[in-house]
Protein backbone atom coordinates (compact mmCIF):
# COMPACT_ATOMS: atom_id res chain seq x y z
CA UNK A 1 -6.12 90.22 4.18
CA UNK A 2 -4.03 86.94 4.11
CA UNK A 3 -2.12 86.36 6.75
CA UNK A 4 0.67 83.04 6.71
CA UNK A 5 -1.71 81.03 9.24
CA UNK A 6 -4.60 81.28 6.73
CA UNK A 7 -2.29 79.88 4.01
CA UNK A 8 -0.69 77.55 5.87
CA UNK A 9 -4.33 75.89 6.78
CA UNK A 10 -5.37 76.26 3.22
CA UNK A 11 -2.25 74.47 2.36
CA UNK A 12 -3.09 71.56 5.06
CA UNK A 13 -6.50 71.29 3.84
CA UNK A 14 -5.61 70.95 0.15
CA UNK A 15 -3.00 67.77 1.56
CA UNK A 16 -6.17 66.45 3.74
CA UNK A 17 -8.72 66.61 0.32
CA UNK A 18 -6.11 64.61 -1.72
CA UNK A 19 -5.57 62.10 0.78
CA UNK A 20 -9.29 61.60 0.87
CA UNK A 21 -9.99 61.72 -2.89
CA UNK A 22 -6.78 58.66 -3.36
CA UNK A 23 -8.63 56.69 -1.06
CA UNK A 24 -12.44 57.72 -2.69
CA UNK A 25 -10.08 56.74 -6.35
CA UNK A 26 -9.26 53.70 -4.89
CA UNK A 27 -12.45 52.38 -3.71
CA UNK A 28 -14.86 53.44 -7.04
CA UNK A 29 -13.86 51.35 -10.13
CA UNK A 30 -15.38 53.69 -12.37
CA UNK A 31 -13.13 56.48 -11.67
CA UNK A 32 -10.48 54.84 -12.13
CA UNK A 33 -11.70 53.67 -15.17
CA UNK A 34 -12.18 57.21 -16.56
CA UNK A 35 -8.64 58.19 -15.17
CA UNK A 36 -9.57 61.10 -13.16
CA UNK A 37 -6.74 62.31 -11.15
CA UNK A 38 -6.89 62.33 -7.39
CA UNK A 39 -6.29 66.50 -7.71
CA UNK A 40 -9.56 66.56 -9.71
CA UNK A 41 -12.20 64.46 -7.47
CA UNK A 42 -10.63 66.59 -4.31
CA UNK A 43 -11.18 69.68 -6.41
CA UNK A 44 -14.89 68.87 -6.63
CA UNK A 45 -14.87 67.99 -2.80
CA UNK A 46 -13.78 71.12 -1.96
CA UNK A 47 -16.33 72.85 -4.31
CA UNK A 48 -19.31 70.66 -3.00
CA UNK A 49 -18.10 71.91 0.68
CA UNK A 50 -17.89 75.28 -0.27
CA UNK A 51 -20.41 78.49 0.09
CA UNK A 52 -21.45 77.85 -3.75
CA UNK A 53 -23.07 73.96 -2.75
CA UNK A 54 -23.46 73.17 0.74
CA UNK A 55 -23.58 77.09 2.28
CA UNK A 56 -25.88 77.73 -0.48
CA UNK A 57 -28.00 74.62 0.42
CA UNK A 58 -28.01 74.94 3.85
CA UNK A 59 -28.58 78.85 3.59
CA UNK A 60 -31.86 78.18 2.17
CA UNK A 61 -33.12 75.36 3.97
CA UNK A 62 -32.13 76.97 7.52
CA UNK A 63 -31.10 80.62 6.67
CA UNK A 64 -28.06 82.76 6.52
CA UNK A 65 -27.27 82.20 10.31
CA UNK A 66 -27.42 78.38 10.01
CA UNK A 67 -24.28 76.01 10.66
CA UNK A 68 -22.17 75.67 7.53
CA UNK A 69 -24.12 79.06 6.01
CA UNK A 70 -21.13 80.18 4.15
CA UNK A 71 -19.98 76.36 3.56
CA UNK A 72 -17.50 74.43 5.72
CA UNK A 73 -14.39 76.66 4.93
CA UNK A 74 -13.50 80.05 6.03
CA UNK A 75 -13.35 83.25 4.12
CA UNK A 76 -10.06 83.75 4.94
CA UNK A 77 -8.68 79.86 3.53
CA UNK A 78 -10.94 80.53 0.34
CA UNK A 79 -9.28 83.72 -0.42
CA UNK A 80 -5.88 82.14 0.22
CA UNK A 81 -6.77 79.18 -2.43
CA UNK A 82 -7.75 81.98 -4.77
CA UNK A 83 -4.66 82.95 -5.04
CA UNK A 84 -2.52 80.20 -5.60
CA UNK A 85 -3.02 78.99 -8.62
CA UNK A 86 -1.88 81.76 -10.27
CA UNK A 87 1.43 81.17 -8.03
CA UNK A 88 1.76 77.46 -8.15
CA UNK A 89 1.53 77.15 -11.82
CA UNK A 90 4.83 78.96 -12.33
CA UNK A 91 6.47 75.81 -10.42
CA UNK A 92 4.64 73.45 -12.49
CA UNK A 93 6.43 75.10 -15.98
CA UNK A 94 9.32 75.91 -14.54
CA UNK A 95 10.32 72.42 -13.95
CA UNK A 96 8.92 71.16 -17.33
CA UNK A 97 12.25 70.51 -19.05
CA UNK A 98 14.54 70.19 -16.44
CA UNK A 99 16.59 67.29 -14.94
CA UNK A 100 17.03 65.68 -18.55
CA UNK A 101 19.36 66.70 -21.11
CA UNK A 102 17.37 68.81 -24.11
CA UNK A 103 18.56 67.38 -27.74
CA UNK A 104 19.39 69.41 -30.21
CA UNK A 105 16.47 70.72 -32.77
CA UNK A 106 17.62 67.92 -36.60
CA UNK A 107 17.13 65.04 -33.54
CA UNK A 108 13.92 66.08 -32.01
CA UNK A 109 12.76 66.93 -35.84
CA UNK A 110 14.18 63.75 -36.72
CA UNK A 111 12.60 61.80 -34.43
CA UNK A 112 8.69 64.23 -34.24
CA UNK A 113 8.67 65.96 -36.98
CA UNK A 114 5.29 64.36 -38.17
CA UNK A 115 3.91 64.89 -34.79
CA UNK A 116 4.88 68.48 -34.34
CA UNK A 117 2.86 69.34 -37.00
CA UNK A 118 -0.21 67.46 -36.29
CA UNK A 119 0.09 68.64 -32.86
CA UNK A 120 0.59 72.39 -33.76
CA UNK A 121 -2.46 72.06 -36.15
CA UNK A 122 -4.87 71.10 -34.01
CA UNK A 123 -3.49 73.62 -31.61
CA UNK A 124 -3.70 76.54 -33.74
CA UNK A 125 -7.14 75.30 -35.21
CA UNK A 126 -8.59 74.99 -31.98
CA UNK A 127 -8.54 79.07 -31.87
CA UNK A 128 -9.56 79.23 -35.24
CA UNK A 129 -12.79 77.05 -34.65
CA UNK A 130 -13.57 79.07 -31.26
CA UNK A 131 -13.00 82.69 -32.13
CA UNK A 132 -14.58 81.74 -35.23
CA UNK A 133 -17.94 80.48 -33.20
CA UNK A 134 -17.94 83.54 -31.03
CA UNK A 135 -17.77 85.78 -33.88
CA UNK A 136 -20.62 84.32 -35.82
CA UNK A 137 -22.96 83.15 -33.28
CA UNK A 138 -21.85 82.72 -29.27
CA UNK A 139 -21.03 86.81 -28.97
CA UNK A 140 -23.97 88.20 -31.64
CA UNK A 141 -26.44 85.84 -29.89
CA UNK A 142 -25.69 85.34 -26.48
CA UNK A 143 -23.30 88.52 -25.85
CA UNK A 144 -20.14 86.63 -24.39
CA UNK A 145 -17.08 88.48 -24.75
CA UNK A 146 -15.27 87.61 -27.77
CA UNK A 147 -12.37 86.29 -25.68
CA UNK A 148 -13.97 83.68 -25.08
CA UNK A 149 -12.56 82.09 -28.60
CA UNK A 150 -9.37 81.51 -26.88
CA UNK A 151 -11.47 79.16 -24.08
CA UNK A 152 -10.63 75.69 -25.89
CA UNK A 153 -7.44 75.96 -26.25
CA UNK A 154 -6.63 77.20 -22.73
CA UNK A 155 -8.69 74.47 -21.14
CA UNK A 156 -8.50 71.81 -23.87
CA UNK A 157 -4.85 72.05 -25.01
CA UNK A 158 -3.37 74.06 -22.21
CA UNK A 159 -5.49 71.81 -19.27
CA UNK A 160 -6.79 72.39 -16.09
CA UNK A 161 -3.29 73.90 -14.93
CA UNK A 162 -3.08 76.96 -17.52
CA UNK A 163 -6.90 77.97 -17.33
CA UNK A 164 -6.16 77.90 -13.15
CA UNK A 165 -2.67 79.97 -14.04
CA UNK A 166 -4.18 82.36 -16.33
CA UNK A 167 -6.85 84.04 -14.36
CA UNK A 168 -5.43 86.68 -13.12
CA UNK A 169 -4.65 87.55 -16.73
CA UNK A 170 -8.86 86.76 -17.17
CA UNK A 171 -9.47 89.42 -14.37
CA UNK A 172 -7.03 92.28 -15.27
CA UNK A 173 -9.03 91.96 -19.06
CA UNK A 174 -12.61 92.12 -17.83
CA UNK A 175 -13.27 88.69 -18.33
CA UNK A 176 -13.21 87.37 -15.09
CA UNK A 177 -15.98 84.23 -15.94
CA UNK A 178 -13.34 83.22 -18.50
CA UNK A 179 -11.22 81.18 -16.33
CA UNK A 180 -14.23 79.20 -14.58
CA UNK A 181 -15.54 78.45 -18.20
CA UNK A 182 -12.20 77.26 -19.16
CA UNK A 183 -11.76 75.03 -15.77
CA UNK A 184 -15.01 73.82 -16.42
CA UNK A 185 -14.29 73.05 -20.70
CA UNK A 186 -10.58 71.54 -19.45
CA UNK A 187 -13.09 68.76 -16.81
CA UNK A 188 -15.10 68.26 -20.09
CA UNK A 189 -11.83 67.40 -22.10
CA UNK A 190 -10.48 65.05 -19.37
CA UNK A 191 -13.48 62.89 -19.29
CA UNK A 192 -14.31 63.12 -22.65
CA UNK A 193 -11.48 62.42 -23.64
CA UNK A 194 -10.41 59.16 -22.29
CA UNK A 195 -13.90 58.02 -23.20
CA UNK A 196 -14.00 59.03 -27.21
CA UNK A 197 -10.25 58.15 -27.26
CA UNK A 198 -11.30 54.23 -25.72
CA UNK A 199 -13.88 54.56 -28.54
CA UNK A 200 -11.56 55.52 -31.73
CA UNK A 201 -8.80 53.20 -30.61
CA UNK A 202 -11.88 50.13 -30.87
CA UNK A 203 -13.05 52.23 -34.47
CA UNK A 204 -9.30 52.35 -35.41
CA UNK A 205 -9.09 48.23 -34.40
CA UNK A 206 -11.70 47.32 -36.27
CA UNK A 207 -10.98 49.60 -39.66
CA UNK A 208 -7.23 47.60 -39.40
CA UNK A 209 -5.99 50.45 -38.63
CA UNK A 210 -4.20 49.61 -35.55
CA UNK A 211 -3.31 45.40 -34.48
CA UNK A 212 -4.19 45.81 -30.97
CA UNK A 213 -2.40 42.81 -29.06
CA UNK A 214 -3.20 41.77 -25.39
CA UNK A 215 -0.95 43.10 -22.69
CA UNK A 216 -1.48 40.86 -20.25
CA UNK A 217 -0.16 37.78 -22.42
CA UNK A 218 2.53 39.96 -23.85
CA UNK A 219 3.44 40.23 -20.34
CA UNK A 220 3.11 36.66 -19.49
CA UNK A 221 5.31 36.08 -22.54
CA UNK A 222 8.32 38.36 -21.81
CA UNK A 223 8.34 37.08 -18.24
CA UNK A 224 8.15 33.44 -19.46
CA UNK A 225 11.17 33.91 -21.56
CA UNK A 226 12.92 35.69 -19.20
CA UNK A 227 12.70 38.87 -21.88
CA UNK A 228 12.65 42.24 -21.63
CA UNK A 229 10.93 44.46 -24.27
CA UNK A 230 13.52 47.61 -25.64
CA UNK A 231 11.31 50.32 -23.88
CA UNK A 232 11.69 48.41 -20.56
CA UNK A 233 15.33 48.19 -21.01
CA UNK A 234 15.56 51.72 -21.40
CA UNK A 235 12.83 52.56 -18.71
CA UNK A 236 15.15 50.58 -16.37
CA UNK A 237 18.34 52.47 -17.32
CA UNK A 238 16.89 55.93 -17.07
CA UNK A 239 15.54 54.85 -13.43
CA UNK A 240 19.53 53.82 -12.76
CA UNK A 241 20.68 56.96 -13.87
CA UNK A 242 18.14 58.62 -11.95
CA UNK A 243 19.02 56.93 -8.91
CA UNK A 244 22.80 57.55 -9.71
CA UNK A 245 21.93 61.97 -9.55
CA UNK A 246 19.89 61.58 -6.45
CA UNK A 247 23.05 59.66 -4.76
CA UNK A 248 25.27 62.53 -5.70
CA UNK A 249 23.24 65.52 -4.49
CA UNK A 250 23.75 66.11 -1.44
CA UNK A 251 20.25 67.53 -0.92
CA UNK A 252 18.23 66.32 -3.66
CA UNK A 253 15.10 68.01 -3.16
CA UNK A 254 15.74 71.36 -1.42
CA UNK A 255 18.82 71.64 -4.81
CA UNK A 256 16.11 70.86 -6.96
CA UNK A 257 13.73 73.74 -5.03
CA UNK A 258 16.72 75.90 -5.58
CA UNK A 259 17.05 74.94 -9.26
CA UNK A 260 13.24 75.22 -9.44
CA UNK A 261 13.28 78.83 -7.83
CA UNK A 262 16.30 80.27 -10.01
CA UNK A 263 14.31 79.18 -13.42
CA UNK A 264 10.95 81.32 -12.10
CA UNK A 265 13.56 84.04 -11.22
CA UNK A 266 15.06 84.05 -14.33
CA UNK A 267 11.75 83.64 -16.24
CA UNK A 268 10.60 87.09 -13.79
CA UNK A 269 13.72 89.09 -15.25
CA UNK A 270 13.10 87.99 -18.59
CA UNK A 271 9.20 89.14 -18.31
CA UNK A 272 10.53 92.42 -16.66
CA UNK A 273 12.81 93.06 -19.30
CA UNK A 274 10.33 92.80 -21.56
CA UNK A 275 7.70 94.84 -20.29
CA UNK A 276 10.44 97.72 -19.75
CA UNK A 277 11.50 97.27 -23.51
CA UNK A 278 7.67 97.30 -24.40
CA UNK A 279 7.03 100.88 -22.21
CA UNK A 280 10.53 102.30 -24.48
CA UNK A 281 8.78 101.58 -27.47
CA UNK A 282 5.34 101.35 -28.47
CA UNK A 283 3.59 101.34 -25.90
CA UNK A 284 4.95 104.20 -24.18
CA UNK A 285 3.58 106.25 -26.95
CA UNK A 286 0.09 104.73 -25.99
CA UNK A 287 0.48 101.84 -28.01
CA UNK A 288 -0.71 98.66 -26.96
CA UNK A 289 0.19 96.56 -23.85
CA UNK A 290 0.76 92.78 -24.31
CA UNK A 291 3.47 91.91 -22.51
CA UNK A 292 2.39 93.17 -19.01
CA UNK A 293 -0.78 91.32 -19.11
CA UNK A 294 1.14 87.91 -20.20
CA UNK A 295 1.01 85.74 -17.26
CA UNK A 296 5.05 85.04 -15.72
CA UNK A 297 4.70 80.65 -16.27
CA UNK A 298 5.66 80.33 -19.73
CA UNK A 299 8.69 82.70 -19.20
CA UNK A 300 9.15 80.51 -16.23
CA UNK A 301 9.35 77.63 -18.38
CA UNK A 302 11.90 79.47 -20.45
CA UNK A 303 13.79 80.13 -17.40
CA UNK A 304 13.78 76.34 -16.66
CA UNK A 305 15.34 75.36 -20.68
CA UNK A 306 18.43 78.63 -20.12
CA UNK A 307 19.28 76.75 -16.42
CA UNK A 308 19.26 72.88 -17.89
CA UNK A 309 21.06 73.95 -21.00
CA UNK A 310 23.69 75.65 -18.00
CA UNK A 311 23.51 72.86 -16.72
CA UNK A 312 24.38 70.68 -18.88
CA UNK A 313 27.42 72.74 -20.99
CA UNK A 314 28.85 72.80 -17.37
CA UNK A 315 28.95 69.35 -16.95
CA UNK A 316 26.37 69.45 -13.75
CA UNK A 317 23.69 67.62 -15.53
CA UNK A 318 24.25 64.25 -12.88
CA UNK A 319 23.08 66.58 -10.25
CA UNK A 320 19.28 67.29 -11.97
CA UNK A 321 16.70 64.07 -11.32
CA UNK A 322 13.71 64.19 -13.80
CA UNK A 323 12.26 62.03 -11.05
CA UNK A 324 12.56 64.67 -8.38
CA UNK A 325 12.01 67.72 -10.89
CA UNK A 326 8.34 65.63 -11.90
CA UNK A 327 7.39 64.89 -8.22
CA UNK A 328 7.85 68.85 -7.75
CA UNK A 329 5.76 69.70 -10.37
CA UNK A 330 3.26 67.06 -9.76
CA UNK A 331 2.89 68.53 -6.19
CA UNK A 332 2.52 72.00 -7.38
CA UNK A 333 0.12 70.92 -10.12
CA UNK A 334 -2.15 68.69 -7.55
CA UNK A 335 -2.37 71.88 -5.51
CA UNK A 336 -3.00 74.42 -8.20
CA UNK A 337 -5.89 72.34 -9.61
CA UNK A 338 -7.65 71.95 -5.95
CA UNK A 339 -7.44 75.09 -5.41
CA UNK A 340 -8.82 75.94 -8.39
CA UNK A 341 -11.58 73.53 -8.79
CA UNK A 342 -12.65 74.47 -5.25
CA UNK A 343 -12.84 78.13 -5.98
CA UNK A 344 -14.53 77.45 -9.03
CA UNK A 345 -17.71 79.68 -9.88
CA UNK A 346 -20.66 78.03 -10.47
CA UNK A 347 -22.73 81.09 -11.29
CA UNK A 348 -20.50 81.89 -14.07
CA UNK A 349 -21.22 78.63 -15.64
CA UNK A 350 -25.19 78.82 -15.53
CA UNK A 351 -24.72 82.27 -16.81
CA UNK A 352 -22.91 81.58 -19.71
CA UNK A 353 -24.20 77.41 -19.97
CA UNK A 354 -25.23 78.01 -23.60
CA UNK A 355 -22.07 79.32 -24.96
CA UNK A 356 -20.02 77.07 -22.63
CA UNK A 357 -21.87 73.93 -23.98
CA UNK A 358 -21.17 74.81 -27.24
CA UNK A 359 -17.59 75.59 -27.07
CA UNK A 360 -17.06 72.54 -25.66
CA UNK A 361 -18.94 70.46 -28.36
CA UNK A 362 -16.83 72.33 -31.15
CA UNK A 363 -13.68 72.14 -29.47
CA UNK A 364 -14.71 67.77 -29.06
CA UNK A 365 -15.62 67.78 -32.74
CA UNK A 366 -12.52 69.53 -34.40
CA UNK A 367 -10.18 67.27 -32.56
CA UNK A 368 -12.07 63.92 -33.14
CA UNK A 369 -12.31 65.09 -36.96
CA UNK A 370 -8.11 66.20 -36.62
CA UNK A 371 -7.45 62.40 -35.33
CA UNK A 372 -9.68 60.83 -38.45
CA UNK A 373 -8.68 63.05 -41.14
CA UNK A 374 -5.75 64.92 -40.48
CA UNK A 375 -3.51 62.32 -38.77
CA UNK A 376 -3.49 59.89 -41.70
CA UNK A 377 -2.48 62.81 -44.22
CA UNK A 378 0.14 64.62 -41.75
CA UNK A 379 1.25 61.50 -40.23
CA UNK A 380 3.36 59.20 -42.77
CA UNK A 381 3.31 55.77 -40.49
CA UNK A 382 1.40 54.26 -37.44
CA UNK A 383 -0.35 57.58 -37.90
CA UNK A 384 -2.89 56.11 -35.51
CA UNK A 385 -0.81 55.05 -32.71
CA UNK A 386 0.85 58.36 -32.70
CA UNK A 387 -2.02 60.59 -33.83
CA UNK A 388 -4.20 59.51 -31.03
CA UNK A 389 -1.82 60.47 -28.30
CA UNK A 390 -2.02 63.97 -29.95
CA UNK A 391 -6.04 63.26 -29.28
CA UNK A 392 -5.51 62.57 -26.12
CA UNK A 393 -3.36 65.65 -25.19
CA UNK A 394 -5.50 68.05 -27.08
CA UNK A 395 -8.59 67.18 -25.12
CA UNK A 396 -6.79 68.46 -21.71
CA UNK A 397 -3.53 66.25 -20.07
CA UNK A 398 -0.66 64.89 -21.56
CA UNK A 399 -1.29 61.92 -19.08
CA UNK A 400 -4.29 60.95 -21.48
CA UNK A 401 -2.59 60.94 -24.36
CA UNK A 402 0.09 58.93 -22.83
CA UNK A 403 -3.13 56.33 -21.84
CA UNK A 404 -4.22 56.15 -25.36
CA UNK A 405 -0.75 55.56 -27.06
CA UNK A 406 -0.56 52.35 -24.65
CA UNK A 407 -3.88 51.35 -25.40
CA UNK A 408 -3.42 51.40 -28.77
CA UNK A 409 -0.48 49.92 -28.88
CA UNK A 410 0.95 48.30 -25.37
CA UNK A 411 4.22 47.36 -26.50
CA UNK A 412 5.55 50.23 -27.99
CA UNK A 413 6.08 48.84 -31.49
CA UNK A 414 5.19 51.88 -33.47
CA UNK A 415 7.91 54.10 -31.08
CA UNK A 416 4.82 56.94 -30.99
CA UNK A 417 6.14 57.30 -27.59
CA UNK A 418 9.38 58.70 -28.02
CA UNK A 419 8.26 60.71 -30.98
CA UNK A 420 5.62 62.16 -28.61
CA UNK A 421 7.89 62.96 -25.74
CA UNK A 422 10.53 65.00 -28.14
CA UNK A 423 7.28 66.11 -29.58
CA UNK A 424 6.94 67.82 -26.71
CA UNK A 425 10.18 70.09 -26.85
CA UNK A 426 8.77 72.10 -30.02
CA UNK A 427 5.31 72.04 -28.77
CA UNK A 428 4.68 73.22 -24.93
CA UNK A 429 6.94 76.58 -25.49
CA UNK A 430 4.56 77.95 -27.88
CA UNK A 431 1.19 76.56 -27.63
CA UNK A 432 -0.98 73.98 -25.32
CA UNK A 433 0.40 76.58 -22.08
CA UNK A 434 3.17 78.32 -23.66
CA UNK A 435 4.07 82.29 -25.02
CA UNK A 436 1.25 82.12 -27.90
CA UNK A 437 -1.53 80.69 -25.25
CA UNK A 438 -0.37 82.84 -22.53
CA UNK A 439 -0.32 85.93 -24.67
CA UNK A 440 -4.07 85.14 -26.83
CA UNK A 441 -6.09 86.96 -24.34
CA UNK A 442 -4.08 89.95 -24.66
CA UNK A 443 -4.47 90.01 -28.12
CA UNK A 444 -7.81 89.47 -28.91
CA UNK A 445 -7.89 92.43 -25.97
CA UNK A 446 -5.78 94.92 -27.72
CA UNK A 447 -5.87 94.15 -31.38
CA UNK A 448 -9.90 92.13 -32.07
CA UNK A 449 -11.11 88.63 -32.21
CA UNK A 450 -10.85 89.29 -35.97
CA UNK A 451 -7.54 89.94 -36.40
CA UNK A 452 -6.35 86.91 -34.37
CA UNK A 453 -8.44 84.49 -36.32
CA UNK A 454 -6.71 85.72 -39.12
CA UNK A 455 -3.37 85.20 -37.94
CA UNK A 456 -4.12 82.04 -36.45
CA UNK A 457 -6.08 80.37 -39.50
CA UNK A 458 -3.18 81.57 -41.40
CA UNK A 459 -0.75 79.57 -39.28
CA UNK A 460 -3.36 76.85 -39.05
CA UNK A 461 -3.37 76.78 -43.17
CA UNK A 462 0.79 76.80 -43.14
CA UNK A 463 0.96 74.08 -40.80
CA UNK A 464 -1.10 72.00 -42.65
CA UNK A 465 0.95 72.70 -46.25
CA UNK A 466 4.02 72.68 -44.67
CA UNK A 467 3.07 69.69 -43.11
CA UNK A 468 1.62 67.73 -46.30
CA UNK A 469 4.59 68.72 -48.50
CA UNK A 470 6.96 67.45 -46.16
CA UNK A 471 5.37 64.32 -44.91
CA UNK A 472 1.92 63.76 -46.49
CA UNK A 473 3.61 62.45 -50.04
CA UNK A 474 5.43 59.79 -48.41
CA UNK A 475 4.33 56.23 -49.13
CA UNK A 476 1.78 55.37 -46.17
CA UNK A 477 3.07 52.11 -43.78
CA UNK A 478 1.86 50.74 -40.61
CA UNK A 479 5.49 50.20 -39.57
CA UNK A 480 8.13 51.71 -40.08
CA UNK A 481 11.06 49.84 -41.89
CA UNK A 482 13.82 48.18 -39.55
């Protein structure tokens, strides 16, 4: 049983581990060279302390009633991090969109259209590509359960966050290994992915496909002139404004808590809702259940768009920081993903190592081949500089894709950017964490692997003619006009 003193050391531990993983990040060049997040290296602490490494170690070497037998931690803190991923992540979406004004659809089109649909391509073809493998070889050969075809986009698209979110979903399915293997393919995609992103960017450099420009001497330049690029201009007036909303709340972060809470609450009525209107119809008449195994963070995150749009119809929008709203969920998501990560189970990777392996070498092989072939067809200008941000969130974070845009191009010249940012609005709702990604498992559970590759290579194919109708026939530039 877990009683509030267990979870309050669990929670103190977790704070302890990320202290000592910032200063481990800080010392090693090499991690920060591979941009692994503090939340990650503690993760692995945590693991490496745990019964599964050190108890398991020690247990053989000394025996069963050795020191450290069962690992450094108690049962009782390692059941309490068990469960909190599955809690924390509904923070993490709920607070996705709010404390910044949503535009309407025609100017986040306007602005990502090109991206969407690369984005929502690879998305939907990662499922395609996995359920396809499991079908013809991983579940014939190696019996894994044919969820399993879902794995790369939950960990490569959806990240560490959504595989740690969705395992209690994993669990009530029969699948419990499923969430370790997709922890373990969302690590993959975070290393791998700043490392064959650094790669493409110096393939795309040398093919002309990209100019890539120094950053230090276009910083030495803007300072000498007393300059300030457009991006930092705006950067500067969004931190103002920022400033400006925290001044006028009179309790900035326990509001935005509030806010926070009344989006998951909101997200929980909607779910509830649902599941009653579900039990009325079909499944009632022993149809089918989907909605009741969907996990409650997407609808959270749907929770947090119906309070910001509130928000800002009623004028209130000065009293929502984006700053405050990110440190929230970056909190939340630093704690999910330790918890997580430190729970981890190793067994269920050696038991399933084949199938796992070659997931991830599919999943790392349809997006590198999405970024080389698709991008420059789907993409109509600096489809490179925008295109590998895409890369760069497909293979796990959006914090990689981020790295890659300003890699590829540091000052911001192509505006990928902002396209990827608005990108963002018609993206994370449905896939990479949101309703579709939540609501795979159940699914392939209720209605076959084969069905869902169906419907998902068929959205896959409409993506891609939608998207080459609408943007592949226009004249190909490496910028756009001014």
């Amino acid at each position: 049983m877990i009683s509030l003193p267990n979870v309050f050391w669990a929670i103190i531990l977790i704070g302890l581990f990320l202290l000592i993983s910032n200063i481990i990040r800080a010392r090693y060049q090499w991690m920060q060279a591979l941009f692994l997040p503090s939340s990650i290296i503690a993760g692995f602490i945590v693991l490496l302390l745990g019964p599964q490494v050190l108890g398991l170690a020690v247990t053989n070497i000394a025996g069963a009633d050795a020191l450290f037998a069962g690992g450094v931690f108690p049962e009782s803190v390692l059941t309490a991090w068990s469960g909190m991923p599955g809690l924390l992540i509904n923070i993490v979406f709920a607070a996705l969109f709010m404390g910044k004004a949503i535009p309407g659809i025609r100017e986040i089109w306007f602005r990502a259209g090109p991206q969407v649909v690369f984005g929502q391509t690879v998305a939907w073809g990662q499922y395609v590509v996995g359920i396809g493998l499991c079908l013809l070889i991983l579940t014939p050969l190696f019996g894994i359960n044919p969820m399993a075809g879902a794995l790369i986009e939950i960990g490569f698209e959806g990240g560490h966050g959504t595989a740690a979110g969705m395992a209690e979903t994993f669990r009530e399915l029969g699948f419990e290994e499923g969430a370790d293997l997709a922890l373990g393919l969302a690590t993959i995609g975070i290393v791998s992915g700043v490392i064959i992103g650094t790669i493409l960017i110096n393939w795309a450099a040398r093919r002309k496909y990209i100019e890539v420009e120094d950053i230090e001497s276009i910083k030495r330049t803007s300072i000498g002139r007393g300059e300030l690029t457009r991006q930092k201009i705006k950067e500067l007036d969004e931190l103002e404004r920022e400033k400006a909303r925290e001044r006028q709340s009179t309790d900035p972060l326990s509001i935005h808590l509030g806010v926070v809470a009344l989006a998951i609450g909101i997200g929980w009525l909607i779910k509830e809702g649902l599941v009653g209107l579900e039990q009325a119809t079909w499944a009632g008449d022993g149809g089918p259940e989907l909605i009741r195994h969907v996990p409650l963070f997407p609808l959270a995150m749907i929770g947090g768009v119906i309070v910001q749009i509130f928000v800002d119809r009623a004028g209130l929008g000065h009293h929502l920081s984006r700053r405050l709203m990110n440190r929230i969920s970056g909190v939340a998501l630093d704690f999910t993903i330790v918890s997580a990560l430190g729970t981890l189970s190793i067994m269920a990777l050696g038991e399933n190592l084949a199938p796992f392996l070659a997931l991830a070498a599919a999943g790392i092989a349809w997006n590198v081949m999405a970024v080389i072939i698709l991008a420059p067809r789907l993409i109509p200008y600096n489809w490179f500089e925008r295109g590998v941000g895409d890369f760069g969130q497909s293979m796990g974070v959006t914090v990689t894709g981020l790295l890659l845009m300003r890699m590829a191009d540091p000052p911001n010249k192509s505006g990928a950017l902002e396209s990827f940012g608005y990108k963002q609005l018609l993206f994370e709702p449905v896939v990479g964490g949101g309703l579709f990604t939540a609501a795979s498992l159940p699914l392939i559970y209720e209605f076959g692997p084969g069905f869902v590759l169906i419907l998902t290579g068929c959205v896959t194919l409409a993506w891609l003619v939608f998207g080459y109708l609408t943007f592949g026939r226009m004249t190909m530039k490496r910028r756009p006009e001014p």
